[in-house]
PDB file of N, CA and C in Angstrom:
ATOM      1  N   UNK A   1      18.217   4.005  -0.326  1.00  0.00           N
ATOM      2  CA  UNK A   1      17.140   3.633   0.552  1.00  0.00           C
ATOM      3  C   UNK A   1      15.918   3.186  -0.244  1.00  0.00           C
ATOM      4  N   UNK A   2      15.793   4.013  -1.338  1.00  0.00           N
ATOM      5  CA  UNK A   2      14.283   3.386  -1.981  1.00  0.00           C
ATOM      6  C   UNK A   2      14.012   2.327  -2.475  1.00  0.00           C
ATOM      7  N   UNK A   3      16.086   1.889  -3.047  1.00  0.00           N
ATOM      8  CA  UNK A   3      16.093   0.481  -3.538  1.00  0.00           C
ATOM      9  C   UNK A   3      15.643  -0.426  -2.871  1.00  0.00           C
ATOM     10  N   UNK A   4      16.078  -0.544  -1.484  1.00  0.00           N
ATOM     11  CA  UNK A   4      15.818  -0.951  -0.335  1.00  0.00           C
ATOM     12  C   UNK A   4      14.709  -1.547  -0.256  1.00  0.00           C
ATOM     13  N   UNK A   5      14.039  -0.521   0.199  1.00  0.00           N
ATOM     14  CA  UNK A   5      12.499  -0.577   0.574  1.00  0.00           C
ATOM     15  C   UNK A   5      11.293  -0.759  -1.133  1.00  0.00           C
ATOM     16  N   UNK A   6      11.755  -0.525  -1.748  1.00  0.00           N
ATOM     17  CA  UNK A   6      11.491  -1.069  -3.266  1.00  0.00           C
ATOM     18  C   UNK A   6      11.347  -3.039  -3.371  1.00  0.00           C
ATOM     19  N   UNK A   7      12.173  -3.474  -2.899  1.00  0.00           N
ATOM     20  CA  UNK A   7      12.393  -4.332  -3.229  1.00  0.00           C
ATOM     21  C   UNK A   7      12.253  -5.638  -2.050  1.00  0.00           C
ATOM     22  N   UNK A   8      12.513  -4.953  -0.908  1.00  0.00           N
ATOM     23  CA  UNK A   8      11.954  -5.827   0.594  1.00  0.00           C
ATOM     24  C   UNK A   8      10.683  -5.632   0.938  1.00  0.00           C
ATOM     25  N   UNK A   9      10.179  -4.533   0.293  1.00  0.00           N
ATOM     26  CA  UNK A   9       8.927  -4.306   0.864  1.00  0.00           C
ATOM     27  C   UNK A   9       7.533  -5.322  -0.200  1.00  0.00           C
ATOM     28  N   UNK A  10       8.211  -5.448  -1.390  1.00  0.00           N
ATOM     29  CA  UNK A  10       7.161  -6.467  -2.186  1.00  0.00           C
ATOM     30  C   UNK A  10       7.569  -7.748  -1.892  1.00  0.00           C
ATOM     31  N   UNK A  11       8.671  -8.334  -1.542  1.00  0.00           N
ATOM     32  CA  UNK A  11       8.404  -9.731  -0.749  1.00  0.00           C
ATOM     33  C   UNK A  11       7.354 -10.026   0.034  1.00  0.00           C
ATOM     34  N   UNK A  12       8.128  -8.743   1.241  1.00  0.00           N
ATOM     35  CA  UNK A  12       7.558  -8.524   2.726  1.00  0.00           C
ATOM     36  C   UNK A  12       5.563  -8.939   2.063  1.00  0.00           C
ATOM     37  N   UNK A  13       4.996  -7.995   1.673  1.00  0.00           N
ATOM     38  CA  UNK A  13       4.066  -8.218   1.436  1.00  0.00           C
ATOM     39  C   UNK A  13       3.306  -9.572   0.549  1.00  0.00           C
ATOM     40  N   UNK A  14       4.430  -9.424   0.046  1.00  0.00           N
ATOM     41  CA  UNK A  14       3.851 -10.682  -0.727  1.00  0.00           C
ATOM     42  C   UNK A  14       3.529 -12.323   0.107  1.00  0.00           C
ATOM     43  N   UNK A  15       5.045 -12.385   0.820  1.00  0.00           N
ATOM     44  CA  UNK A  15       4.812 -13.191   2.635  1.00  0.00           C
ATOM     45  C   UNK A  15       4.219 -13.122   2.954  1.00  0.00           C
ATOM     46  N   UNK A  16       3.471 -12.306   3.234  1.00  0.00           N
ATOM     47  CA  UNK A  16       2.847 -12.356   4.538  1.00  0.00           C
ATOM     48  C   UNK A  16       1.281 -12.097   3.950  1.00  0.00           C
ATOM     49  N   UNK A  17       0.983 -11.373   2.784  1.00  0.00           N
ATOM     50  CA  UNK A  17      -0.381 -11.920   2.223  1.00  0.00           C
ATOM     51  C   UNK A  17      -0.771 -12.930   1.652  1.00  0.00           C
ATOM     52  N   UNK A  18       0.720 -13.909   1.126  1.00  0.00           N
ATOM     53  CA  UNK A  18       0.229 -15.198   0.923  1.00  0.00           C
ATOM     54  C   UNK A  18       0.112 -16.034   2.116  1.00  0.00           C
ATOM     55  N   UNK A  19       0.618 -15.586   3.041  1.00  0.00           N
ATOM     56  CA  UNK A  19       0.584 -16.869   4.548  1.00  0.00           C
ATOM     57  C   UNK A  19      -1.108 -16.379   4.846  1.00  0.00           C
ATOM     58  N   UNK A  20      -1.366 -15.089   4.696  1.00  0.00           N
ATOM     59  CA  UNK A  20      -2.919 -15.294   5.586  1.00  0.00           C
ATOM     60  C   UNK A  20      -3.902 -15.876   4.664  1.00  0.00           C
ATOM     61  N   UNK A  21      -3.587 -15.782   3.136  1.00  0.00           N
ATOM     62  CA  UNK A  21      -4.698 -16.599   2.681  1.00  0.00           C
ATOM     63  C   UNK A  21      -4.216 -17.996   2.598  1.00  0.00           C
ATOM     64  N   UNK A  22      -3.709 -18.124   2.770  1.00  0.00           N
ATOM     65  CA  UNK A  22      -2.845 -20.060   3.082  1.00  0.00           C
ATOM     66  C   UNK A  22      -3.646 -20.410   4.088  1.00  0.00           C
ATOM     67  N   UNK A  23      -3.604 -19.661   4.862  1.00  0.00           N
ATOM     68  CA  UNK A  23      -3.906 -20.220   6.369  1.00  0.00           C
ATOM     69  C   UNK A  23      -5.424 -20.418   6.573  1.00  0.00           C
ATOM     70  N   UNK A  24      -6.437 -19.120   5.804  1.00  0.00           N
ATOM     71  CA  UNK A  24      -7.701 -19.457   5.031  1.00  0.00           C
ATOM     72  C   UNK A  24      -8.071 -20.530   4.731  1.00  0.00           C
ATOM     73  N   UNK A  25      -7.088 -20.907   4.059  1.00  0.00           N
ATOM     74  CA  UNK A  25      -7.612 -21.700   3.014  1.00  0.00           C
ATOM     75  C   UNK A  25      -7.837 -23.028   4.134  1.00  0.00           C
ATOM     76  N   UNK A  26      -6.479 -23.290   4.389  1.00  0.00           N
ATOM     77  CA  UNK A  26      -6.380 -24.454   5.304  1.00  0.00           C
ATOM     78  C   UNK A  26      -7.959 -24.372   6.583  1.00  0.00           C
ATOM     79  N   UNK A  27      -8.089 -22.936   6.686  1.00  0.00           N
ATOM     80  CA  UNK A  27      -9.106 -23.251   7.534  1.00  0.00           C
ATOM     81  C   UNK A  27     -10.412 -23.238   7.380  1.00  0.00           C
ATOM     82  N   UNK A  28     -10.456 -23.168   5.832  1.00  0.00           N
ATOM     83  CA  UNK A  28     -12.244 -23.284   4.963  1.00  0.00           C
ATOM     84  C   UNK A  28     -12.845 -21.825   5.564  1.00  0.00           C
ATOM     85  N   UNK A  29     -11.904 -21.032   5.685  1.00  0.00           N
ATOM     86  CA  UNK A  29     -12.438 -19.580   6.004  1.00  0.00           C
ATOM     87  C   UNK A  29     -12.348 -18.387   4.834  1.00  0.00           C
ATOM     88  N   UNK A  30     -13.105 -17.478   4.648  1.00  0.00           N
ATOM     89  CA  UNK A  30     -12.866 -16.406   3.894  1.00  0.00           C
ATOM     90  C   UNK A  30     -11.737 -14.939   4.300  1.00  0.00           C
ATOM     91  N   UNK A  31     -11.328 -14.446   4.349  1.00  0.00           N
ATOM     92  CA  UNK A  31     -10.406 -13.424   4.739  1.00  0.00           C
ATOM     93  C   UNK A  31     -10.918 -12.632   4.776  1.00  0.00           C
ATOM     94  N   UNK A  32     -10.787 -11.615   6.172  1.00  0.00           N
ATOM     95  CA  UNK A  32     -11.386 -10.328   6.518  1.00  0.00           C
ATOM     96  C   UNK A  32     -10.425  -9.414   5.852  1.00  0.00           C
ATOM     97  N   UNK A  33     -11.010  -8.241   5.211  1.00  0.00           N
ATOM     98  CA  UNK A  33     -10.430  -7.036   4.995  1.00  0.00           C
ATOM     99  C   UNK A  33      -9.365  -6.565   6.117  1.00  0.00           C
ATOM    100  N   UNK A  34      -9.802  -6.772   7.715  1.00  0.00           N
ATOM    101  CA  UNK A  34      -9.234  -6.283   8.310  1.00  0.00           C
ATOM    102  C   UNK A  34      -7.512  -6.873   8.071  1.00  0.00           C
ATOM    103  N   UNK A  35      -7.865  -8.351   8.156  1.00  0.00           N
ATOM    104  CA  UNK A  35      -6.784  -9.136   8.314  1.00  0.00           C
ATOM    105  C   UNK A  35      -5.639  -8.557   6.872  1.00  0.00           C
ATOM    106  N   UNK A  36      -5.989  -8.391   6.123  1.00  0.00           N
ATOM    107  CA  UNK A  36      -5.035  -7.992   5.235  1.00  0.00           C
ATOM    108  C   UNK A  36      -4.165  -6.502   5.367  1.00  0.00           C
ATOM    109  N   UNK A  37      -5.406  -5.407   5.965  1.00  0.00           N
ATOM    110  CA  UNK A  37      -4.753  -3.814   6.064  1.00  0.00           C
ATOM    111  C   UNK A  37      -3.502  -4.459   6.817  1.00  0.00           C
ATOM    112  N   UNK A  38      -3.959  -5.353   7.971  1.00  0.00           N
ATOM    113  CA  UNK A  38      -3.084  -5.606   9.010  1.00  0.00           C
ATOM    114  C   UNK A  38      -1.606  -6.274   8.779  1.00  0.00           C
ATOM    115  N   UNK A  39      -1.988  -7.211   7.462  1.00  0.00           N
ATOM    116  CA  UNK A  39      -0.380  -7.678   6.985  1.00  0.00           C
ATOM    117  C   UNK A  39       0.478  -6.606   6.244  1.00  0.00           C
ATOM    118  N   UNK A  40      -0.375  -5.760   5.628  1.00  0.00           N
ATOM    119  CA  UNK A  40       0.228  -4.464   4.949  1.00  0.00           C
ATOM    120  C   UNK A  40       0.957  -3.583   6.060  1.00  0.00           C
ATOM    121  N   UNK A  41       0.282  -3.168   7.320  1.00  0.00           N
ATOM    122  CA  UNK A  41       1.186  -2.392   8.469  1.00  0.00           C
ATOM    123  C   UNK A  41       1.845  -3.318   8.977  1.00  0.00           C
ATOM    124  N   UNK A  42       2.004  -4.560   9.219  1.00  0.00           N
ATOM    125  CA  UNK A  42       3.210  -5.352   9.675  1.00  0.00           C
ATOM    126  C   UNK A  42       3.876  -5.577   8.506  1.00  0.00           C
ATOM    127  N   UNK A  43       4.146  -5.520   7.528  1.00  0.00           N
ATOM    128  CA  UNK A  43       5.141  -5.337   6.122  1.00  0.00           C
ATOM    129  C   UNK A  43       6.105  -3.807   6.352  1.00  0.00           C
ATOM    130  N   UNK A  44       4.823  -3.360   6.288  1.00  0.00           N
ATOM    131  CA  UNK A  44       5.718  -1.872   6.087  1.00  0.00           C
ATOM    132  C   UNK A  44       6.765  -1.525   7.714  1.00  0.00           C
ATOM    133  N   UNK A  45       5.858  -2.468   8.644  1.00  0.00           N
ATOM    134  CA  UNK A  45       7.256  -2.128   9.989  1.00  0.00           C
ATOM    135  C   UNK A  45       7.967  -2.772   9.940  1.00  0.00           C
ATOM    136  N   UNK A  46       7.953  -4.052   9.291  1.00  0.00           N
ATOM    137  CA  UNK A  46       9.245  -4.743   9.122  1.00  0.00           C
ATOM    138  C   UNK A  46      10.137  -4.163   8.258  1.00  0.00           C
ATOM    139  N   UNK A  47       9.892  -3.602   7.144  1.00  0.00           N
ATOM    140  CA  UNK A  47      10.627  -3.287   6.473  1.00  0.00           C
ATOM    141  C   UNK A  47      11.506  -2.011   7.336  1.00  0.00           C
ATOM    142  N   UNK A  48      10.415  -1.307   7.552  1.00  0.00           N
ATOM    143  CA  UNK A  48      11.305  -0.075   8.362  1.00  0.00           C
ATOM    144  C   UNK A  48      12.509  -0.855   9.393  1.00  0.00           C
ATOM    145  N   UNK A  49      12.110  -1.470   9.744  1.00  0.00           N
ATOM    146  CA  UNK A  49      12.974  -2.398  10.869  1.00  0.00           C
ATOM    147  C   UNK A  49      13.990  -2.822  10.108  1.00  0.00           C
ATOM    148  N   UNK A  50      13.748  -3.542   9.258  1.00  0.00           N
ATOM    149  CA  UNK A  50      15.003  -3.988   8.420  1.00  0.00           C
ATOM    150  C   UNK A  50      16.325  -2.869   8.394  1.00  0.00           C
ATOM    151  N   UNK A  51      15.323  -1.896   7.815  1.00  0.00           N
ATOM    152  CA  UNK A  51      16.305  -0.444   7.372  1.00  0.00           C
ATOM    153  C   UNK A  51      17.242  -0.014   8.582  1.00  0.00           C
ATOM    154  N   UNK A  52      17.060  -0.033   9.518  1.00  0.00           N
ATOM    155  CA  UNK A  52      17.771   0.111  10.815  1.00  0.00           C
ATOM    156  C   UNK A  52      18.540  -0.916  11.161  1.00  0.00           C
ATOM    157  N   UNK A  53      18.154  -2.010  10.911  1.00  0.00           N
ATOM    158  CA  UNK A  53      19.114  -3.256  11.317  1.00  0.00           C
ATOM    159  C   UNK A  53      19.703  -4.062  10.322  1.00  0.00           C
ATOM    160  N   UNK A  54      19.524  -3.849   9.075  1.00  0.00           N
ATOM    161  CA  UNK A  54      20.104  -4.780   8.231  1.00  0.00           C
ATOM    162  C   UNK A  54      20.559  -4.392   7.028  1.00  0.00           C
ATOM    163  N   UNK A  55      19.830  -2.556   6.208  1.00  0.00           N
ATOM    164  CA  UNK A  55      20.629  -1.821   5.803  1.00  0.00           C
ATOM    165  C   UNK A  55      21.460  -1.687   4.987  1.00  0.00           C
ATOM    166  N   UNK A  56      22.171  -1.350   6.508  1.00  0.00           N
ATOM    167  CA  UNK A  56      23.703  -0.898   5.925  1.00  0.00           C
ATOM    168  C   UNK A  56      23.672   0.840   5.240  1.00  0.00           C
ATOM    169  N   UNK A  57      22.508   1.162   5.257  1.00  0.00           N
ATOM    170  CA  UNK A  57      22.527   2.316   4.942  1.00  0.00           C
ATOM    171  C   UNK A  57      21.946   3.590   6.137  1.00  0.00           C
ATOM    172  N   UNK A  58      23.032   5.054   5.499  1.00  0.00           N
ATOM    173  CA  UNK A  58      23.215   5.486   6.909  1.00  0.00           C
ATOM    174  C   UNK A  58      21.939   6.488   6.916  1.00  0.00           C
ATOM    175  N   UNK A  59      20.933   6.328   8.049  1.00  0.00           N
ATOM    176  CA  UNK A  59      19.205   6.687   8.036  1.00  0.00           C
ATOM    177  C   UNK A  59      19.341   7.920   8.007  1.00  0.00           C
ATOM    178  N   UNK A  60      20.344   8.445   8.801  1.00  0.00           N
ATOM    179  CA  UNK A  60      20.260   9.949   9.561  1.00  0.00           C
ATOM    180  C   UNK A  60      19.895  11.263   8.288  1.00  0.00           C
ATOM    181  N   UNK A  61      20.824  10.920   6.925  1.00  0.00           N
ATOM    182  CA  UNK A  61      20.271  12.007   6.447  1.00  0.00           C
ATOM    183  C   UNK A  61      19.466  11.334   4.717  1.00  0.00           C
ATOM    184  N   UNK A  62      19.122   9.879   5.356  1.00  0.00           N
ATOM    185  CA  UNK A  62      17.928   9.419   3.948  1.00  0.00           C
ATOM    186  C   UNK A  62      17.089   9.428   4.349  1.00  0.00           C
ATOM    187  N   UNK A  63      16.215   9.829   3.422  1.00  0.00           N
ATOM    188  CA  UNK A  63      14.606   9.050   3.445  1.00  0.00           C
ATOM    189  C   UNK A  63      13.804   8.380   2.636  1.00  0.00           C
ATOM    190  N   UNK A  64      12.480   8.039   2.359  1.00  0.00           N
ATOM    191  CA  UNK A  64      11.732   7.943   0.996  1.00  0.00           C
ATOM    192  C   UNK A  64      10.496   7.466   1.090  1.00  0.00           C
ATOM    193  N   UNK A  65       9.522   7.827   0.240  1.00  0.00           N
ATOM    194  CA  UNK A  65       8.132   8.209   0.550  1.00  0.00           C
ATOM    195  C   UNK A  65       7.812   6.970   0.053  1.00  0.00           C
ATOM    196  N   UNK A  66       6.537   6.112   0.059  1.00  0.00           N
ATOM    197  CA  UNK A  66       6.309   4.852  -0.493  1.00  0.00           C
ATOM    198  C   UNK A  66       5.205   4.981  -0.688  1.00  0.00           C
ATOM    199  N   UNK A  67       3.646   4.460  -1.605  1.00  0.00           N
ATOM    200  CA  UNK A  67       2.981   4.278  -2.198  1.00  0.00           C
ATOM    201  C   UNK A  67       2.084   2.627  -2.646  1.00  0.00           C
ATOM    202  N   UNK A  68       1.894   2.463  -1.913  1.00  0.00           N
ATOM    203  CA  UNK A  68       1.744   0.889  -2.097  1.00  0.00           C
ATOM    204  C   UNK A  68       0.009   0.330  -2.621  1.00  0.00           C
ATOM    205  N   UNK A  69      -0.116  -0.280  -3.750  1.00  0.00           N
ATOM    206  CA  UNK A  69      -1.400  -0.723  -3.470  1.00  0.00           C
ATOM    207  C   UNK A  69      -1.579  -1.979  -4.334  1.00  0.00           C
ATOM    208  N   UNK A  70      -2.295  -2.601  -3.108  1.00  0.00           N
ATOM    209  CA  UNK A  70      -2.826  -4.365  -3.338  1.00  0.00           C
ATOM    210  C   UNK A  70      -4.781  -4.492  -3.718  1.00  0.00           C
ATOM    211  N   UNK A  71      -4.866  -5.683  -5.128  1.00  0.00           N
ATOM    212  CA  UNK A  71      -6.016  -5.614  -5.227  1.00  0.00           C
ATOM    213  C   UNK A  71      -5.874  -6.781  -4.901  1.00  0.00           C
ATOM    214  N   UNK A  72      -7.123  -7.210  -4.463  1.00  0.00           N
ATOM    215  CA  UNK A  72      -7.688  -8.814  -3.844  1.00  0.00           C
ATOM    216  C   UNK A  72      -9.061  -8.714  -3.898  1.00  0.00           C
ATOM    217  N   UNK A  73      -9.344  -9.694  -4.906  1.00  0.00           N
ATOM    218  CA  UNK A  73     -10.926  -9.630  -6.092  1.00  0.00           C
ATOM    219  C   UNK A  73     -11.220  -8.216  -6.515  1.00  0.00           C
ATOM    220  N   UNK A  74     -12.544  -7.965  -5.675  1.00  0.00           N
ATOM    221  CA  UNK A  74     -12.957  -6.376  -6.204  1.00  0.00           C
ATOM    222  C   UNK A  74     -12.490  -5.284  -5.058  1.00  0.00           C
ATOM    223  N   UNK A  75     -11.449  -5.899  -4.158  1.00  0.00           N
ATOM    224  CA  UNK A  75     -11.523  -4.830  -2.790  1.00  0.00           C
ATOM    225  C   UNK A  75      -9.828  -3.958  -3.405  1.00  0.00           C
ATOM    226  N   UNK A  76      -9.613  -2.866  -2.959  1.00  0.00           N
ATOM    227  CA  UNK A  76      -8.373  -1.936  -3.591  1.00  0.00           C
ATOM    228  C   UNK A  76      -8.090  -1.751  -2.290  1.00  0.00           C
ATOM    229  N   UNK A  77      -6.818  -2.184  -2.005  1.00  0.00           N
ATOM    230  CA  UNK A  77      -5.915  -1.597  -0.487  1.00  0.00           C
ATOM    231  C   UNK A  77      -4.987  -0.648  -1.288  1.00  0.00           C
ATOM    232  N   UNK A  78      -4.791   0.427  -0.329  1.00  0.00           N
ATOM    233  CA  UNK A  78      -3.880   1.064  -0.580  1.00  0.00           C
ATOM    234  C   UNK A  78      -2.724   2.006   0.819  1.00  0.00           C
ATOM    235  N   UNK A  79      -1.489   1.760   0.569  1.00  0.00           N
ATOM    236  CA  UNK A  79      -0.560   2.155   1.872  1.00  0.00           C
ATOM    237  C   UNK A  79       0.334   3.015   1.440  1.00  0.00           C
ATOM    238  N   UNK A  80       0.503   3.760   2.540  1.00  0.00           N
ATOM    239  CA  UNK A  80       1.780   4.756   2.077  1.00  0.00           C
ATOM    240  C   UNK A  80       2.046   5.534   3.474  1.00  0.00           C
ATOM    241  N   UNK A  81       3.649   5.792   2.738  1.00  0.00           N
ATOM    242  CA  UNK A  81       4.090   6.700   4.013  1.00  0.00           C
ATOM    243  C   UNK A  81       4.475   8.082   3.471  1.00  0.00           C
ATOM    244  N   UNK A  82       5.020   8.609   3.912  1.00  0.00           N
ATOM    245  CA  UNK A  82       5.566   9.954   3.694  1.00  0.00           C
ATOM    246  C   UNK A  82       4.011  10.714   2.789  1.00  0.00           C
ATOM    247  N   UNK A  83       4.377  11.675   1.849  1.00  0.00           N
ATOM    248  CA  UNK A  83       3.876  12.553   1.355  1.00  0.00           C
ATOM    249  C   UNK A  83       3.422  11.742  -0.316  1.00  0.00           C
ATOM    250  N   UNK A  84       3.154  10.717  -0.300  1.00  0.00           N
ATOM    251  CA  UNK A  84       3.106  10.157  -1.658  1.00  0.00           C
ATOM    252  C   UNK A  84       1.552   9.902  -1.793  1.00  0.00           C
ATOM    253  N   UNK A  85       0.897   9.939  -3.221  1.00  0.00           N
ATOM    254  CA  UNK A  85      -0.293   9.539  -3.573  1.00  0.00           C
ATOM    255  C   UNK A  85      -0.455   8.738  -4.864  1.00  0.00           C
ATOM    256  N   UNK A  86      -1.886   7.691  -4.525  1.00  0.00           N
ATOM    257  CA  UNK A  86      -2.324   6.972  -5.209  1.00  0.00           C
ATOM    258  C   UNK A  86      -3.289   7.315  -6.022  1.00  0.00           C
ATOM    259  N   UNK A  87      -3.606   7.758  -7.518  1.00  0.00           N
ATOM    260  CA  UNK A  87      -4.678   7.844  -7.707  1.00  0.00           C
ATOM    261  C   UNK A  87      -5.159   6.739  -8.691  1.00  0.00           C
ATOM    262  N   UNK A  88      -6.505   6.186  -9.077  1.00  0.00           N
ATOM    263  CA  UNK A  88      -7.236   5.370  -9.492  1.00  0.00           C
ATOM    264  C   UNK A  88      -7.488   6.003 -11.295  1.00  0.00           C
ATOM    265  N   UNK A  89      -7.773   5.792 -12.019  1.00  0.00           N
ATOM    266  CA  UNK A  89      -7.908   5.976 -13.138  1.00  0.00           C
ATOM    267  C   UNK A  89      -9.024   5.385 -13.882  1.00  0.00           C
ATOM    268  N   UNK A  90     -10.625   6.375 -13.738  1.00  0.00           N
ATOM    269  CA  UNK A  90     -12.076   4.991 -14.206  1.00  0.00           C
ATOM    270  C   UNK A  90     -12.616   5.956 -15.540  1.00  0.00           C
ATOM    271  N   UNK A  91     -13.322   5.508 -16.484  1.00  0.00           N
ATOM    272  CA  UNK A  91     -13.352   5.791 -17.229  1.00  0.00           C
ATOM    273  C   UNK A  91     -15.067   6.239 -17.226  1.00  0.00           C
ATOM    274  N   UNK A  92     -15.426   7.325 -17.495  1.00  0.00           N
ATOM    275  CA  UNK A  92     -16.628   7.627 -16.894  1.00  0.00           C
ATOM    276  C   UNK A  92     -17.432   8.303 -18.637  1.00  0.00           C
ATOM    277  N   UNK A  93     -18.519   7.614 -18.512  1.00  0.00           N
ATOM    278  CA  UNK A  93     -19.410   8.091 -20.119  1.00  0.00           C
ATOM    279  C   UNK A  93     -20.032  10.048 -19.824  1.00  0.00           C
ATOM    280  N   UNK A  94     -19.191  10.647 -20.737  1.00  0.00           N
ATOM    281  CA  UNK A  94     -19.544  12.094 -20.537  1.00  0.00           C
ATOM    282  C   UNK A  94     -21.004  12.140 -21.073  1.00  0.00           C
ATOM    283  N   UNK A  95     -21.655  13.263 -20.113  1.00  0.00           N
ATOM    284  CA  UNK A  95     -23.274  13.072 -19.567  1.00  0.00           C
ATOM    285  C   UNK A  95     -23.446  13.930 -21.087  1.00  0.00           C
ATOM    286  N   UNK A  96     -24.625  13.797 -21.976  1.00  0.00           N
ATOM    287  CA  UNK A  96     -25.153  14.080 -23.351  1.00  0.00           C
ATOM    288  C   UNK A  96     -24.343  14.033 -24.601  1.00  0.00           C
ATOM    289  N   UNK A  97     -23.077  13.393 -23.975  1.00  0.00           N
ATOM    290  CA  UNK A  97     -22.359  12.529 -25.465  1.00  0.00           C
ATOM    291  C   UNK A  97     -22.612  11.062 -25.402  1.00  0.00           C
ATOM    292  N   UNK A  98     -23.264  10.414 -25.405  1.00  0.00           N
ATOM    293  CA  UNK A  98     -23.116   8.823 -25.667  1.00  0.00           C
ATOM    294  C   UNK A  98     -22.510   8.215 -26.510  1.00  0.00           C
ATOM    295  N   UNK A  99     -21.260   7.308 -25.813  1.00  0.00           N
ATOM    296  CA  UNK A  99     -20.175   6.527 -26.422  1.00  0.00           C
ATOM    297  C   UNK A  99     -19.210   7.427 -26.371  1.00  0.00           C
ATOM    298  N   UNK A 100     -19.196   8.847 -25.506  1.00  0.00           N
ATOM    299  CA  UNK A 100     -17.577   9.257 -25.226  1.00  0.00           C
ATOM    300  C   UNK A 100     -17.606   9.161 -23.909  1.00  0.00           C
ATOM    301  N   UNK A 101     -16.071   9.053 -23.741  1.00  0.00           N
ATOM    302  CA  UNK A 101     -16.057   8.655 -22.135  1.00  0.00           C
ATOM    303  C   UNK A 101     -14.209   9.711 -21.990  1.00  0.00           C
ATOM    304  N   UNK A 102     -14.077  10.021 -21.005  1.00  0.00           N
ATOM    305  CA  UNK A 102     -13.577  10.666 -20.199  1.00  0.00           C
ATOM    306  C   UNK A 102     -12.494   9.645 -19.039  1.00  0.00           C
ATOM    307  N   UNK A 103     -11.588  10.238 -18.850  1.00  0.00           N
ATOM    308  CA  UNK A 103     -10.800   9.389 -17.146  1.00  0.00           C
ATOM    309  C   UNK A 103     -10.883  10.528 -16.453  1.00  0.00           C
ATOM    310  N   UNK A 104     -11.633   9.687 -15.066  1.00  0.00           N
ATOM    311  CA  UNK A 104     -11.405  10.422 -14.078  1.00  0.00           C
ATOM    312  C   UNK A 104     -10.819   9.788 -13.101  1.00  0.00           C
ATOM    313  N   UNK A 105      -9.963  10.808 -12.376  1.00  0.00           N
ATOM    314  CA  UNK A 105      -9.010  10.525 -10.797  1.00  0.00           C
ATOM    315  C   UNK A 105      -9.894  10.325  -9.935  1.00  0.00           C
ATOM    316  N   UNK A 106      -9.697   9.132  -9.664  1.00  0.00           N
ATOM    317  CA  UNK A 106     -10.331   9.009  -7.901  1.00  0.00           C
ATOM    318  C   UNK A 106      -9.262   8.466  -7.186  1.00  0.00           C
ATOM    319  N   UNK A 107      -8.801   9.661  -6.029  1.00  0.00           N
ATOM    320  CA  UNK A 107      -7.741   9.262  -5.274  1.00  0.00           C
ATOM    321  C   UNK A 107      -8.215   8.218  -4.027  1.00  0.00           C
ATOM    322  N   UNK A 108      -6.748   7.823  -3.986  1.00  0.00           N
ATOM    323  CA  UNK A 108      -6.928   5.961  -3.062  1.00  0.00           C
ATOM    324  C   UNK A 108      -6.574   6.051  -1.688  1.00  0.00           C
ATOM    325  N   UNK A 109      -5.746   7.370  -1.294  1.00  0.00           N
ATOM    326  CA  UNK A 109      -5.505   7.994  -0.488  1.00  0.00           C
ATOM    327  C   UNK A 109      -4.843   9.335   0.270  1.00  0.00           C
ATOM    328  N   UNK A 110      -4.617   9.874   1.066  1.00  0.00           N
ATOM    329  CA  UNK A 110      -4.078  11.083   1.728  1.00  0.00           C
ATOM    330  C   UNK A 110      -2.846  10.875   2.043  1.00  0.00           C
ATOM    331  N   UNK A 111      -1.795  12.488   1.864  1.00  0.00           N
ATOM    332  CA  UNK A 111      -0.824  12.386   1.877  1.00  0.00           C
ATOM    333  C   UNK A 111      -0.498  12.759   3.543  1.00  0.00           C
ATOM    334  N   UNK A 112       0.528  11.601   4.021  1.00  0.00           N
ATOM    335  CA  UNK A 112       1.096  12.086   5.595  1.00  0.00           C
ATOM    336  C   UNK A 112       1.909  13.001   5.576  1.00  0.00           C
ATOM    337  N   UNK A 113       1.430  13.849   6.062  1.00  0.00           N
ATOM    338  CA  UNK A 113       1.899  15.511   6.859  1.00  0.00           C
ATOM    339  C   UNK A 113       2.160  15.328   8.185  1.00  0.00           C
ATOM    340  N   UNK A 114       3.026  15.982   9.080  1.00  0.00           N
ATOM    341  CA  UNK A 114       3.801  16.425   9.984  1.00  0.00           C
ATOM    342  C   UNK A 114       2.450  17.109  10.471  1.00  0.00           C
ATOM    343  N   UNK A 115       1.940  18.126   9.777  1.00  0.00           N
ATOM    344  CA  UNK A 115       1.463  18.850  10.530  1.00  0.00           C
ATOM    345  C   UNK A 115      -0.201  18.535  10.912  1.00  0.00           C
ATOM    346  N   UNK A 116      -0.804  17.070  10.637  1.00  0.00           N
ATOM    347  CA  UNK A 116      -2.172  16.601  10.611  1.00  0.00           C
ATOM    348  C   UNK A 116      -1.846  16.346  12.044  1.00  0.00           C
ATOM    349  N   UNK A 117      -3.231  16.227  12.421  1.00  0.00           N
ATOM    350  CA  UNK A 117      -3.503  16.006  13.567  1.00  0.00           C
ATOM    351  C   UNK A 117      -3.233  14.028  13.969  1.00  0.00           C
ATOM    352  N   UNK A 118      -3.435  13.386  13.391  1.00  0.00           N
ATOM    353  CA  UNK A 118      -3.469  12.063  13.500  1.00  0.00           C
ATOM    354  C   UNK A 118      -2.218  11.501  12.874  1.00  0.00           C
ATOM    355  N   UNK A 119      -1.327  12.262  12.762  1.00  0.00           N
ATOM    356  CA  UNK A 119       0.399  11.814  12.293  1.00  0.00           C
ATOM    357  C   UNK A 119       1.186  12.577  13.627  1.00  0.00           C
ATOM    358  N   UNK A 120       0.738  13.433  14.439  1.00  0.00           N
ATOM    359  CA  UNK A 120       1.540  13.615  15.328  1.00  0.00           C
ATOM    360  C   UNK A 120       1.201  12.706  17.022  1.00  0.00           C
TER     361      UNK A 120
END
């Protein structure tokens, strides 16, 4: 399954974020943030869709968590399903050493739980 969705799911996206800035372009418009989250959740249902109809693999006892993230200029999207996380990696100057610097995690997003209020 992960192969699966590994490998349909970066087309999928790749389709369908190059058609909306195509279509930009053609229309001397800039691209809303919104418009992109939005090709990312129609990627990821197609793909799920795929998995049910085209497959071939049996759902009932697979699964697999996904992690996804798209940069476009300075903006960071990031998608996921199941229980998986993204974190960011920035390099931050430690406060009364000058010229040492440190990485710090800044996570990109929350993991989906069963038991959150806005997943059931």
């Amino acid at each position: 399954m992960s192969e699966f969705v590994k490998t349909t799911l970066a087309k999928e996206v790749e389709q369908n974020i190059k058609y909306t800035f195509d279509q930009a372009k053609i229309n001397q418009r800039v691209v809303d943030s919104t418009e992109v989250k939005e090709q990312l959740d129609k990627s990821f249902h197609r793909v799920t869709e795929g998995l049910y109809k085209n497959s071939g693999i049996n759902l009932r006892f697979s699964g697999s968590t996904c992690v996804s993230v798209l940069i476009v200029g300075n903006k960071v999207f990031c998608a996921n399903v199941g229980d998986s996380r993204a974190t960011l990696a920035r390099k931050k100057e430690i406060a009364g050493s000058p010229g040492q610097t440190k990485l710090v995690g800044i996570p990109l997003n929350r993991d989906h739980k069963a038991d959150e209020p806005d997943e059931q």
